[in-house]
PDB file of N, CA and C in Angstrom:
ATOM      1  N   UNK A   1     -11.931 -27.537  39.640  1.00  0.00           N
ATOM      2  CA  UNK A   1     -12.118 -26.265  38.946  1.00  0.00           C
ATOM      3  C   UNK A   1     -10.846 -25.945  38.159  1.00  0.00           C
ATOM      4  N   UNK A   2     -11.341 -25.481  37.053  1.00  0.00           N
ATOM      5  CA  UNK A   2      -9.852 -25.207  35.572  1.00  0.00           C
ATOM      6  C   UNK A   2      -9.250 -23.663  36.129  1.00  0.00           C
ATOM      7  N   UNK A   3      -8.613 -23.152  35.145  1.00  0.00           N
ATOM      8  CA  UNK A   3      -7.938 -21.663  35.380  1.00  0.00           C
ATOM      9  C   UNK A   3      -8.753 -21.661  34.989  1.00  0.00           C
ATOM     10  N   UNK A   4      -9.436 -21.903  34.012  1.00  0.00           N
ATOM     11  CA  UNK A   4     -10.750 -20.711  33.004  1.00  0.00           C
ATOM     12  C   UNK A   4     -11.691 -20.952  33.936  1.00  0.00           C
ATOM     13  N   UNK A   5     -12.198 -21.487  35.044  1.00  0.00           N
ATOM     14  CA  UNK A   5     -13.214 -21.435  35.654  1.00  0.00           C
ATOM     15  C   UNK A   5     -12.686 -20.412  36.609  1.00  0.00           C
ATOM     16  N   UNK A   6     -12.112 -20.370  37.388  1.00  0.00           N
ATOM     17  CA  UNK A   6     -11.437 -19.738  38.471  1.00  0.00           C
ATOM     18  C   UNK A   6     -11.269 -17.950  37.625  1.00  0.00           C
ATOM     19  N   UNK A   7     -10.433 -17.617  36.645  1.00  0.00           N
ATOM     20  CA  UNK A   7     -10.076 -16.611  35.910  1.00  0.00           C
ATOM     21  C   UNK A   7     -11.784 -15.757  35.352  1.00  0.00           C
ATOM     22  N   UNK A   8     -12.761 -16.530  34.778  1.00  0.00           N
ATOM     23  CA  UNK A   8     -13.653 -15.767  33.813  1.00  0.00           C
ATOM     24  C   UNK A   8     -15.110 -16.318  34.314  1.00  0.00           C
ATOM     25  N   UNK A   9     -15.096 -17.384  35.085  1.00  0.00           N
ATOM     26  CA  UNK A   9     -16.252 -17.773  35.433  1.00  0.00           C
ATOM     27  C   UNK A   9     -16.678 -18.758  34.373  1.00  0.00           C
ATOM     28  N   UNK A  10     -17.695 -18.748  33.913  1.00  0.00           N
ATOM     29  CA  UNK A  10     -18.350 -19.749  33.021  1.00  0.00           C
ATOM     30  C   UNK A  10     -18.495 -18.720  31.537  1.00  0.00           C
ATOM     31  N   UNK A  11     -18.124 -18.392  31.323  1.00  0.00           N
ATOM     32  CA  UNK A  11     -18.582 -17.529  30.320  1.00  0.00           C
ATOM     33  C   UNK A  11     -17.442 -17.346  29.559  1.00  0.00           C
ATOM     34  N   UNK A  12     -18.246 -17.850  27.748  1.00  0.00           N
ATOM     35  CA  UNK A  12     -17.642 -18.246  26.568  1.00  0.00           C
ATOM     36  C   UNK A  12     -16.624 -16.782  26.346  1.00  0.00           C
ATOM     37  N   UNK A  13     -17.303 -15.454  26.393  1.00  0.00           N
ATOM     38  CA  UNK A  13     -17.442 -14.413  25.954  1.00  0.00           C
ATOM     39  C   UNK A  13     -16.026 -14.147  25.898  1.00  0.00           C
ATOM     40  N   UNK A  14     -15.990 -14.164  27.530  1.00  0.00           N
ATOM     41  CA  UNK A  14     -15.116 -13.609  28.276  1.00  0.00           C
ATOM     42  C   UNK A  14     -13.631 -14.292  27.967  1.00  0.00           C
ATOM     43  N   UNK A  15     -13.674 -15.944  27.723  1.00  0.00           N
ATOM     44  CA  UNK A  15     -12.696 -16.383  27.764  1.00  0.00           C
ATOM     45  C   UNK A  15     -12.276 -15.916  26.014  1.00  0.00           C
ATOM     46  N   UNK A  16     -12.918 -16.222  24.913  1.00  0.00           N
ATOM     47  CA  UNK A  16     -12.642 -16.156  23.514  1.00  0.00           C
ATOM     48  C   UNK A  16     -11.711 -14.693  23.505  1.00  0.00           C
ATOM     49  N   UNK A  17     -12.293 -13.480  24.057  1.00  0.00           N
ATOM     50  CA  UNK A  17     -12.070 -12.128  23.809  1.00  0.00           C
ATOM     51  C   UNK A  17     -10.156 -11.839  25.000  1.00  0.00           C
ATOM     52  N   UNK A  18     -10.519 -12.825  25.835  1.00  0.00           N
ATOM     53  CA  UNK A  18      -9.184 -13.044  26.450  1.00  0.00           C
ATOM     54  C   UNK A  18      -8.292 -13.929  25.551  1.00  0.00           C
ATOM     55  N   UNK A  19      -8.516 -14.222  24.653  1.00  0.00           N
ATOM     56  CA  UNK A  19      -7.784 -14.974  23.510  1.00  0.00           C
ATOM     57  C   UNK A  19      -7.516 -14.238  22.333  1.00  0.00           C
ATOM     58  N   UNK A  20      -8.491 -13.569  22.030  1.00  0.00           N
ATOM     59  CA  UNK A  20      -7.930 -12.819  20.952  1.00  0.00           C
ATOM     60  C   UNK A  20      -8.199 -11.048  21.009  1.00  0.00           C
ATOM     61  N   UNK A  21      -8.710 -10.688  22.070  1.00  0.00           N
ATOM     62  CA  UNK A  21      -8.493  -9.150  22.361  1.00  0.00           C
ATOM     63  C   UNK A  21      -7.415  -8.571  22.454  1.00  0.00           C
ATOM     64  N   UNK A  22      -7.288  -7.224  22.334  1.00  0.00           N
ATOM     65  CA  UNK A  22      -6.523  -6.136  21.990  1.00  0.00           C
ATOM     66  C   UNK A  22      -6.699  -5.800  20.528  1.00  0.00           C
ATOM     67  N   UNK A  23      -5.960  -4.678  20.273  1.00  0.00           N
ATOM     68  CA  UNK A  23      -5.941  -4.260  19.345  1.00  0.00           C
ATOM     69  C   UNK A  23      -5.450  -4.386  17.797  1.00  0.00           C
ATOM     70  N   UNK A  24      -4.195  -5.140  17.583  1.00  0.00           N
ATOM     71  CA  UNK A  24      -3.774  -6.265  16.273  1.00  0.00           C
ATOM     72  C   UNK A  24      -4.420  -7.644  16.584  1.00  0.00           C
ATOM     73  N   UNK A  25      -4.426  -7.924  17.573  1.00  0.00           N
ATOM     74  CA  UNK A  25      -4.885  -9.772  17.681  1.00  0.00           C
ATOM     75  C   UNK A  25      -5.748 -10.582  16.295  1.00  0.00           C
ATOM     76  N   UNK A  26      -6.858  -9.226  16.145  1.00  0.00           N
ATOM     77  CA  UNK A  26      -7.617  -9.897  15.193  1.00  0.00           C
ATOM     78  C   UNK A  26      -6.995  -9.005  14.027  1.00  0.00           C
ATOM     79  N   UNK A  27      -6.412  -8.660  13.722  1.00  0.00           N
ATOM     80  CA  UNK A  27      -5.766  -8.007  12.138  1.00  0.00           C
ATOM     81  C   UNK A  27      -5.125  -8.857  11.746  1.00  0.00           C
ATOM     82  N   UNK A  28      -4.235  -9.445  12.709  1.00  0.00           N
ATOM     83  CA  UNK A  28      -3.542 -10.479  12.805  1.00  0.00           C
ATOM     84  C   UNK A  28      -3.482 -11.608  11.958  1.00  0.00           C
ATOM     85  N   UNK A  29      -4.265 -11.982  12.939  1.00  0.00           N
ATOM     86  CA  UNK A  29      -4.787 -13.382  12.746  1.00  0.00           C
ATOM     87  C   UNK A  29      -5.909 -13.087  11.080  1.00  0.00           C
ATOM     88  N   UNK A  30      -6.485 -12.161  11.033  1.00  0.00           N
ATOM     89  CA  UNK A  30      -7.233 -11.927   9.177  1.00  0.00           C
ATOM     90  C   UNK A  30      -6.036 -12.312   8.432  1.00  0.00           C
ATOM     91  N   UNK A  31      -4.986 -11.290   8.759  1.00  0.00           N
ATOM     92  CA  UNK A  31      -3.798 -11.063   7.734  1.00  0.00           C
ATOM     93  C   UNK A  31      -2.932 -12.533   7.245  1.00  0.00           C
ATOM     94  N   UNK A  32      -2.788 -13.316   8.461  1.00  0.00           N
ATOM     95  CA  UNK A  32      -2.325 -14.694   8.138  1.00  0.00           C
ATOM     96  C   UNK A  32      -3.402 -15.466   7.679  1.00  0.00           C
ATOM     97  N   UNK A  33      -4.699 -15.294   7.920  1.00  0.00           N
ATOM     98  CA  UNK A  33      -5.709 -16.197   7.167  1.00  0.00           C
ATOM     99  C   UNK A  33      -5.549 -15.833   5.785  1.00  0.00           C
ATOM    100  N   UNK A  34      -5.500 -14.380   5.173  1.00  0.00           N
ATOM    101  CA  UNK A  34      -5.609 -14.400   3.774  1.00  0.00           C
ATOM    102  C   UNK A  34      -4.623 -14.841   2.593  1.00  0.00           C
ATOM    103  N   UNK A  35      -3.526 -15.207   3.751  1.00  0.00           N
ATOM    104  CA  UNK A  35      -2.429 -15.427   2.830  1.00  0.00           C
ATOM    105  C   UNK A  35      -2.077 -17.042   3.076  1.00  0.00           C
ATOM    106  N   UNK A  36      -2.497 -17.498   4.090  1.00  0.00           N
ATOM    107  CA  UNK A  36      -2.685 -18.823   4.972  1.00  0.00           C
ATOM    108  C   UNK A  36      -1.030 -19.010   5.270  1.00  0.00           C
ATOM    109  N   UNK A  37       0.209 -18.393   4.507  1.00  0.00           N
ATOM    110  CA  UNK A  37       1.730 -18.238   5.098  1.00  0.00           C
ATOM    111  C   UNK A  37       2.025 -17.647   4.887  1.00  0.00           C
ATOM    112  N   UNK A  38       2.554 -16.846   6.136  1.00  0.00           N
ATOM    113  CA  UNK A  38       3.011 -15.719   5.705  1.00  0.00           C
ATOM    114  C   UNK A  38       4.559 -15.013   6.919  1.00  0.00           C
ATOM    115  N   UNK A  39       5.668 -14.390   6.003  1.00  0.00           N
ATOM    116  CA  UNK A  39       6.477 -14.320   6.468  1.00  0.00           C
ATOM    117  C   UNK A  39       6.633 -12.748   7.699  1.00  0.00           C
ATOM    118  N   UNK A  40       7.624 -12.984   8.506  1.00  0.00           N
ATOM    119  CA  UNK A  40       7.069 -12.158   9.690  1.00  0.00           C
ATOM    120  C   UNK A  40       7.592 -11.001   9.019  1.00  0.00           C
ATOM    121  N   UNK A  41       8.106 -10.183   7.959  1.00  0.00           N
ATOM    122  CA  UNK A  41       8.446  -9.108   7.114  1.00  0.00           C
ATOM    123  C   UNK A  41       7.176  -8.932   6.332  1.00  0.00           C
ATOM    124  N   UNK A  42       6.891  -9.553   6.048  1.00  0.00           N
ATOM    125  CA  UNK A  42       5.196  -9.239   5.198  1.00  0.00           C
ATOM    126  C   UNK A  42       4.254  -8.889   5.807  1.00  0.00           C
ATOM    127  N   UNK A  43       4.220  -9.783   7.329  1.00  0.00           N
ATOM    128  CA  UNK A  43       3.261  -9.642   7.819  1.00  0.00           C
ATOM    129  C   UNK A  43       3.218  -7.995   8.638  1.00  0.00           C
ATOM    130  N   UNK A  44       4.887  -7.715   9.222  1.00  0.00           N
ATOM    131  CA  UNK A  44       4.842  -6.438   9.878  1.00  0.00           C
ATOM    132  C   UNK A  44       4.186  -5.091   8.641  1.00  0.00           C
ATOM    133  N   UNK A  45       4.959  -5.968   7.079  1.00  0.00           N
ATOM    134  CA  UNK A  45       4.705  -4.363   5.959  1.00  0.00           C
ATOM    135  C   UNK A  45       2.782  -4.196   5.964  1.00  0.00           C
ATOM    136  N   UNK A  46       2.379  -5.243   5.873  1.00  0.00           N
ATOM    137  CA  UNK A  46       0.552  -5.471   5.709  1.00  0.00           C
ATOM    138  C   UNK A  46       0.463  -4.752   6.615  1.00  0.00           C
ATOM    139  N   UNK A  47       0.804  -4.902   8.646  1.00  0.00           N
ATOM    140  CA  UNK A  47      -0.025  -4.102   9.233  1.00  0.00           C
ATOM    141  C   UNK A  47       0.786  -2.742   9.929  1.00  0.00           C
ATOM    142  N   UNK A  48       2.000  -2.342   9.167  1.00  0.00           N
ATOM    143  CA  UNK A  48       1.761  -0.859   9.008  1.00  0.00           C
ATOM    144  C   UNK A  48       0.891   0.130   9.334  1.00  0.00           C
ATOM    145  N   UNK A  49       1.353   0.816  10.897  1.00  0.00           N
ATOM    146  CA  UNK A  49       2.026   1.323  11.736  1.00  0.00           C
ATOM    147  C   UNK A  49       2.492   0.589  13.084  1.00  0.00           C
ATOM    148  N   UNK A  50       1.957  -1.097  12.925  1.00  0.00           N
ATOM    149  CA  UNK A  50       2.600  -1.802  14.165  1.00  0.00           C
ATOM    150  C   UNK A  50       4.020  -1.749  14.285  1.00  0.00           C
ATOM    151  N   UNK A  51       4.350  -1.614  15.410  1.00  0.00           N
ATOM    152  CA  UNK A  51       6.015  -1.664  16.144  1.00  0.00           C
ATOM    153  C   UNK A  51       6.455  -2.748  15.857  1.00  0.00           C
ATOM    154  N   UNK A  52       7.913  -3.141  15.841  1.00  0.00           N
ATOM    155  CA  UNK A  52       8.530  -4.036  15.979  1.00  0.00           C
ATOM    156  C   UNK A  52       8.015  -5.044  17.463  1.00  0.00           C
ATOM    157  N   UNK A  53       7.986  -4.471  18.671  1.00  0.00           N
ATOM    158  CA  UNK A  53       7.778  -4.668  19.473  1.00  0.00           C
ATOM    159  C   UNK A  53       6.355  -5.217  20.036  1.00  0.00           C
ATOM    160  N   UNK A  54       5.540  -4.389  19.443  1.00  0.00           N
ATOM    161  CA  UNK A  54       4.357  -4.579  19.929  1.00  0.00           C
ATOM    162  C   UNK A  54       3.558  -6.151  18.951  1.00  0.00           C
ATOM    163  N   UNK A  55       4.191  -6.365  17.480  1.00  0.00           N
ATOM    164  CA  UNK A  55       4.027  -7.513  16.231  1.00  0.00           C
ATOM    165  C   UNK A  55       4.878  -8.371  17.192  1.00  0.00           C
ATOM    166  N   UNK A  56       5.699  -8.702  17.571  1.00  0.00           N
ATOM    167  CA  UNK A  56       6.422  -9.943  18.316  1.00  0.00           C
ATOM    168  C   UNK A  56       5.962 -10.581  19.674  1.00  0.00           C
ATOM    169  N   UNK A  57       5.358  -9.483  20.523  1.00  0.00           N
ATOM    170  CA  UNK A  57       4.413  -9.448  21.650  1.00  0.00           C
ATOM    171  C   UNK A  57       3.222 -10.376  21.081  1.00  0.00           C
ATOM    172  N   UNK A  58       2.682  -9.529  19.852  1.00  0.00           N
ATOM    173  CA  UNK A  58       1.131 -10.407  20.011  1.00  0.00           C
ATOM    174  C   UNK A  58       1.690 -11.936  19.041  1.00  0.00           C
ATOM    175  N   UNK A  59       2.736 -11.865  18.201  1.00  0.00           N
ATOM    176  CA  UNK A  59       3.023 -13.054  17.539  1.00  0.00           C
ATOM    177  C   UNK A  59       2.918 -14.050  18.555  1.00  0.00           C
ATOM    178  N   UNK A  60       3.993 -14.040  19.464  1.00  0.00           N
ATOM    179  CA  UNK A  60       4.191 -15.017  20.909  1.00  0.00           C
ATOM    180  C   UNK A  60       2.929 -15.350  21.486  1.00  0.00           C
ATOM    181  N   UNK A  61       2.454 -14.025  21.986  1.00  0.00           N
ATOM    182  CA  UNK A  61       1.009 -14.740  22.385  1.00  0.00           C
ATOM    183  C   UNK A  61      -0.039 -15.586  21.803  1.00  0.00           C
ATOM    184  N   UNK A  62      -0.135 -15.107  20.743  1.00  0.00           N
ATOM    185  CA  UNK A  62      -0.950 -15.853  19.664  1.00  0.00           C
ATOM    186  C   UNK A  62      -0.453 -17.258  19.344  1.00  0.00           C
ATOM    187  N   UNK A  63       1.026 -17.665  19.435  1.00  0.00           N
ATOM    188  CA  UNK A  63       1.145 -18.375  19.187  1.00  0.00           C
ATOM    189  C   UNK A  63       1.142 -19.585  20.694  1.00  0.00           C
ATOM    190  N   UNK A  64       1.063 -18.841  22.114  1.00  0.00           N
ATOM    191  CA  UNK A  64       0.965 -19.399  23.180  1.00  0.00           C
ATOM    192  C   UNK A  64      -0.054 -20.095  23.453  1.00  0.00           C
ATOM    193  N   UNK A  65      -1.171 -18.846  22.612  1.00  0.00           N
ATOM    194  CA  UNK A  65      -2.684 -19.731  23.007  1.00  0.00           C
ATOM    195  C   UNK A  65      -3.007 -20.571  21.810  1.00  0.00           C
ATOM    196  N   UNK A  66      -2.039 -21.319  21.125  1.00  0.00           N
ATOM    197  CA  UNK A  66      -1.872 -22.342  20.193  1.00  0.00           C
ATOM    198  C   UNK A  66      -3.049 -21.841  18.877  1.00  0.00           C
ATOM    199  N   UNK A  67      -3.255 -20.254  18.509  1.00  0.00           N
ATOM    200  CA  UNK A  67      -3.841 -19.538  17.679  1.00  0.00           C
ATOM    201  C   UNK A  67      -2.797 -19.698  16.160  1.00  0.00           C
ATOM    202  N   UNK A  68      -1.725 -19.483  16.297  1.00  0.00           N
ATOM    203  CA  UNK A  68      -1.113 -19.475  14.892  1.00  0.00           C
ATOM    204  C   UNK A  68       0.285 -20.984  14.800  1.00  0.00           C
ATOM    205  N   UNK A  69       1.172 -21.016  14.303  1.00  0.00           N
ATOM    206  CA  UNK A  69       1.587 -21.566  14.273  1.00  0.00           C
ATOM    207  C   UNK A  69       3.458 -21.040  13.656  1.00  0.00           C
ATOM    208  N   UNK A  70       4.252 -21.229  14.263  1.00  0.00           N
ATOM    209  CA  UNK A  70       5.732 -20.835  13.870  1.00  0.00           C
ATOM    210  C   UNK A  70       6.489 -21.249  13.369  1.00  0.00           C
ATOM    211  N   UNK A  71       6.727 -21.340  12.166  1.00  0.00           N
ATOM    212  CA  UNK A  71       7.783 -22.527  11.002  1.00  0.00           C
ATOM    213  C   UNK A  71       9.044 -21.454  11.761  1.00  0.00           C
ATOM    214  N   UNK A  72      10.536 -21.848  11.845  1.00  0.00           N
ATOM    215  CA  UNK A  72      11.560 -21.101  12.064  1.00  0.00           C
ATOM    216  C   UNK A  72      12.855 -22.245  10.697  1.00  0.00           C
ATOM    217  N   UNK A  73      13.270 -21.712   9.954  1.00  0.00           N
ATOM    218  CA  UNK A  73      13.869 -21.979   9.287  1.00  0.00           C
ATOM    219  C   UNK A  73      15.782 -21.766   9.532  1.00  0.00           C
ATOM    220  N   UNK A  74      16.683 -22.771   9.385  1.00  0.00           N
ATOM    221  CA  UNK A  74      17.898 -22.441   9.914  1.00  0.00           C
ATOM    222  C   UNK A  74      18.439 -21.856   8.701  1.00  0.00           C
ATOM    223  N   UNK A  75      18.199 -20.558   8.287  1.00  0.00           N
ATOM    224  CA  UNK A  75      18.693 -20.766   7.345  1.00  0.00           C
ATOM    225  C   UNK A  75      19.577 -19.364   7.422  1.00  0.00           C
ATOM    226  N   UNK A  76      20.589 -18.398   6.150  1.00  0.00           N
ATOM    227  CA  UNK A  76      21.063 -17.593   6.517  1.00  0.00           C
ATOM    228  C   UNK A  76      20.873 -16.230   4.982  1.00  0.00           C
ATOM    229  N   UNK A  77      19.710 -15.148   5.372  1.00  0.00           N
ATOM    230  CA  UNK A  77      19.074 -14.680   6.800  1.00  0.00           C
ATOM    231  C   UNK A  77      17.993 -15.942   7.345  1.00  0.00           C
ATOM    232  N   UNK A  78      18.161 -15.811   8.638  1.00  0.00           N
ATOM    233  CA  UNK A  78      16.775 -16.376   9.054  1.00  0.00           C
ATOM    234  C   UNK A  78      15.371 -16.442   8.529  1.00  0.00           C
ATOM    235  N   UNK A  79      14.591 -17.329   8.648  1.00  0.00           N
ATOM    236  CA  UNK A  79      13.374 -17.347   7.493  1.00  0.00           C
ATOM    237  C   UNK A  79      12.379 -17.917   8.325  1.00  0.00           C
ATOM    238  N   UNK A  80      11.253 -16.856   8.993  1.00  0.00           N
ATOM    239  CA  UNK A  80      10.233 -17.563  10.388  1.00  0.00           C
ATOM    240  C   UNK A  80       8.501 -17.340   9.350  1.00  0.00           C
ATOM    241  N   UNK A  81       8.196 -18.287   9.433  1.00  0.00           N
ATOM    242  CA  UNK A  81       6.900 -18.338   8.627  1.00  0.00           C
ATOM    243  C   UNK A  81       5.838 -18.517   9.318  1.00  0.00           C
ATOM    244  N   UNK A  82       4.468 -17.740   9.370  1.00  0.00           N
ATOM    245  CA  UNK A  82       3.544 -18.289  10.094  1.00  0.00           C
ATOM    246  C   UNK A  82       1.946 -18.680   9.427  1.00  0.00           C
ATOM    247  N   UNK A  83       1.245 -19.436  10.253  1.00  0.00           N
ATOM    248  CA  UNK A  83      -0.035 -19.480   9.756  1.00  0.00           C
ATOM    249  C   UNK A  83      -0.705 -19.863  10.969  1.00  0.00           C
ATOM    250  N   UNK A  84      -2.099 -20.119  10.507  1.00  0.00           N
ATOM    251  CA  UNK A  84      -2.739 -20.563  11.365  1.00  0.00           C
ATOM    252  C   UNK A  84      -3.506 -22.281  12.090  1.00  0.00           C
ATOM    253  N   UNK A  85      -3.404 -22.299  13.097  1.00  0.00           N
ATOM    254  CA  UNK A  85      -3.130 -23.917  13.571  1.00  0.00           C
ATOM    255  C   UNK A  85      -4.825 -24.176  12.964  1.00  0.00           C
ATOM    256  N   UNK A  86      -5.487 -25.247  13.699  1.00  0.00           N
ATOM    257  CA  UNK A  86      -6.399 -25.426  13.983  1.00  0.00           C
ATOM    258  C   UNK A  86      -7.648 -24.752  14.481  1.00  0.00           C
ATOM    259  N   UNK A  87      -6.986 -24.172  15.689  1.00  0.00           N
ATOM    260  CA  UNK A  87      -8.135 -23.651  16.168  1.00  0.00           C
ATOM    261  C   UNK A  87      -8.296 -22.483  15.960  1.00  0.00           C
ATOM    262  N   UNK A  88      -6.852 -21.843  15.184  1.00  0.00           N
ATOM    263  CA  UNK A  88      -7.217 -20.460  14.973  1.00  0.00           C
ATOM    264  C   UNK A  88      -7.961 -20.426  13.779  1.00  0.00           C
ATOM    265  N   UNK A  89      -8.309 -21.252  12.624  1.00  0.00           N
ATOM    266  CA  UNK A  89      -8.832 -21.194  11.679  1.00  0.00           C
ATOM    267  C   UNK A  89     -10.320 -21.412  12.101  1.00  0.00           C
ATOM    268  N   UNK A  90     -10.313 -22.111  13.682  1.00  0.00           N
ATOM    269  CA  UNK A  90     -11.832 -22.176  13.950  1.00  0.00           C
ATOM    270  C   UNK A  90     -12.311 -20.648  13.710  1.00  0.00           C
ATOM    271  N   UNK A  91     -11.495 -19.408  14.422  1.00  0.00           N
ATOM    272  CA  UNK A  91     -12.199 -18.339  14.677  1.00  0.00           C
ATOM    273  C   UNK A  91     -12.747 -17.569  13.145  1.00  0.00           C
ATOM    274  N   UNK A  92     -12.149 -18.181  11.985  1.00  0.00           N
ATOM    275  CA  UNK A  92     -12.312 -17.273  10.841  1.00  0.00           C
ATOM    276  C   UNK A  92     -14.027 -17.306  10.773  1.00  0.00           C
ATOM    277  N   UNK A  93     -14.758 -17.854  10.963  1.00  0.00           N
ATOM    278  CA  UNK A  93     -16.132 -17.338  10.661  1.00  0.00           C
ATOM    279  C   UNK A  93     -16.584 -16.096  11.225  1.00  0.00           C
ATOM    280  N   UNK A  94     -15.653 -16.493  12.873  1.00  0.00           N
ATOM    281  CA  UNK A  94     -16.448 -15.005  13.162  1.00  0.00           C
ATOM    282  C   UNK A  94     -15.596 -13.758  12.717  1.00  0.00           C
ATOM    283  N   UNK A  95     -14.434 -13.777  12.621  1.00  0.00           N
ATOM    284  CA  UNK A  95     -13.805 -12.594  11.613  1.00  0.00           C
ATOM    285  C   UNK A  95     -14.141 -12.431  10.318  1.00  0.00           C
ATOM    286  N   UNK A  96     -14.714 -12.944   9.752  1.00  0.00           N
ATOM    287  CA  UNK A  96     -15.444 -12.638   8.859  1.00  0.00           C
ATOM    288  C   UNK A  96     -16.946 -12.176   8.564  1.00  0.00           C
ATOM    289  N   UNK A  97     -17.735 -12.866   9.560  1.00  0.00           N
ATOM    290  CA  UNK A  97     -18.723 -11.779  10.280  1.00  0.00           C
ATOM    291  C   UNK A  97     -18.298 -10.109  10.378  1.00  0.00           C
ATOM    292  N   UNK A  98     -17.202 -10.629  11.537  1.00  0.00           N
ATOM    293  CA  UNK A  98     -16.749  -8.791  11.972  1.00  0.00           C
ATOM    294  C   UNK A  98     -16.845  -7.969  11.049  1.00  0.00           C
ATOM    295  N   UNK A  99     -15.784  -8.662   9.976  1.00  0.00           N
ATOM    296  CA  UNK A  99     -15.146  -7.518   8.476  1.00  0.00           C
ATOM    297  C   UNK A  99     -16.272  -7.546   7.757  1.00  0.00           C
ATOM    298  N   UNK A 100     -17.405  -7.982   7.769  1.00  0.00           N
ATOM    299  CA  UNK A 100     -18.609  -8.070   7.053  1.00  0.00           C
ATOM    300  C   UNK A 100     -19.391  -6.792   7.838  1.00  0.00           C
ATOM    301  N   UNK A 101     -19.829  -6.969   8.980  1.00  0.00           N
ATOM    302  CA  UNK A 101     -20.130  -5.830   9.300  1.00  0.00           C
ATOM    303  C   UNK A 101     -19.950  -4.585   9.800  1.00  0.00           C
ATOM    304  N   UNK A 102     -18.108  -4.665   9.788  1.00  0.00           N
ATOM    305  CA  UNK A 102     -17.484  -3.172   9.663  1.00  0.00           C
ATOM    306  C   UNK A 102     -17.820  -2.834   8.250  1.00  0.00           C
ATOM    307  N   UNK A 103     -17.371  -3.507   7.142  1.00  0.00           N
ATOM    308  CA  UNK A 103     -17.582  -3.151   5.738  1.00  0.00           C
ATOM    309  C   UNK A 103     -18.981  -2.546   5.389  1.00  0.00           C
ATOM    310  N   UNK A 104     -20.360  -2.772   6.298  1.00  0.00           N
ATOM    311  CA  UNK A 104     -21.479  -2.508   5.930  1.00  0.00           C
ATOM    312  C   UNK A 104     -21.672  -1.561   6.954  1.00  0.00           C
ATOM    313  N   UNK A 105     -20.963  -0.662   7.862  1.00  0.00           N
ATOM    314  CA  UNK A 105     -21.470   0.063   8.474  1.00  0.00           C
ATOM    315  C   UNK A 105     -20.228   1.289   8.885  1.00  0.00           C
ATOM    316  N   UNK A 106     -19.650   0.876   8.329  1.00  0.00           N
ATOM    317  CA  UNK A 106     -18.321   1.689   8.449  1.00  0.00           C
ATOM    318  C   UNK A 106     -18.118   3.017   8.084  1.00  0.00           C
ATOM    319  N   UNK A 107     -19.690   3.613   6.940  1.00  0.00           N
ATOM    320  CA  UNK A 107     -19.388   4.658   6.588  1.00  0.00           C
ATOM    321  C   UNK A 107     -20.722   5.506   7.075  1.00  0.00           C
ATOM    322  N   UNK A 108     -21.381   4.870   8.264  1.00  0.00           N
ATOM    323  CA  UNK A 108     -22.182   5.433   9.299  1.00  0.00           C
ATOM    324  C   UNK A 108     -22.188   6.294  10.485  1.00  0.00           C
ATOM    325  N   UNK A 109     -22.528   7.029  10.091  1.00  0.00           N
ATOM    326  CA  UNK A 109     -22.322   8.476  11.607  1.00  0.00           C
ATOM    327  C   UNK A 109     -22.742   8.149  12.879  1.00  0.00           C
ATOM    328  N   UNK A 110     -22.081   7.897  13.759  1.00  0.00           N
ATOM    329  CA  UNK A 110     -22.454   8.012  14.922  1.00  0.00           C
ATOM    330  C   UNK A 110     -22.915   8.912  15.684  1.00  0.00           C
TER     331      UNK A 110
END
């Protein structure tokens, strides 16, 4: 038996949304898809009102669960570039679903 068996049971749902849940995860990960590189100053000005703190948190993670990818440049200022690996480019269909149907329902009353 894996961690993901032991942790979520059998279920896709559970494990995907433990990969990219919370609240920037998927802004995120849009924001580096549209630009496919993008520097970690661009990326904090795009998602404006994220923290310093809270953009470096989900960067790391994202980049733990091998979702984005971290160029670090030696250079002087420092120059850290990111995009997305493999598998995070798997998820763009369904973020694009999402933003498809926030965009078509977004201006609906609940």
């Amino acid at each position: 038996m894996n961690i993901f068996e032991n942790k979520y049971g059998d279920c896709g749902m559970r494990y995907t949304i433990s990969l990219i849940g919370g609240k920037w995860n998927w802004i995120i990960l849009w924001e580096i898809y549209k630009l496919k590189i993008i520097r970690y100053n661009q990326l904090k000005k795009n998602l404006n009102p994220i923290t310093h703190k809270t953009l470096s948190a989900q960067l790391k993670y994202l980049e733990t669960n091998s979702l984005i990818h971290r160029e670090q440049y030696n250079e002087v200022p420092p120059k850290v570039e990111y995009s997305l690996t493999e598998e995070g480019i798997s998820l763009i269909p369904i973020l694009e679903k999402v933003a498809k149907w926030g965009n078509e329902h977004k201006n609906i009353e609940i």
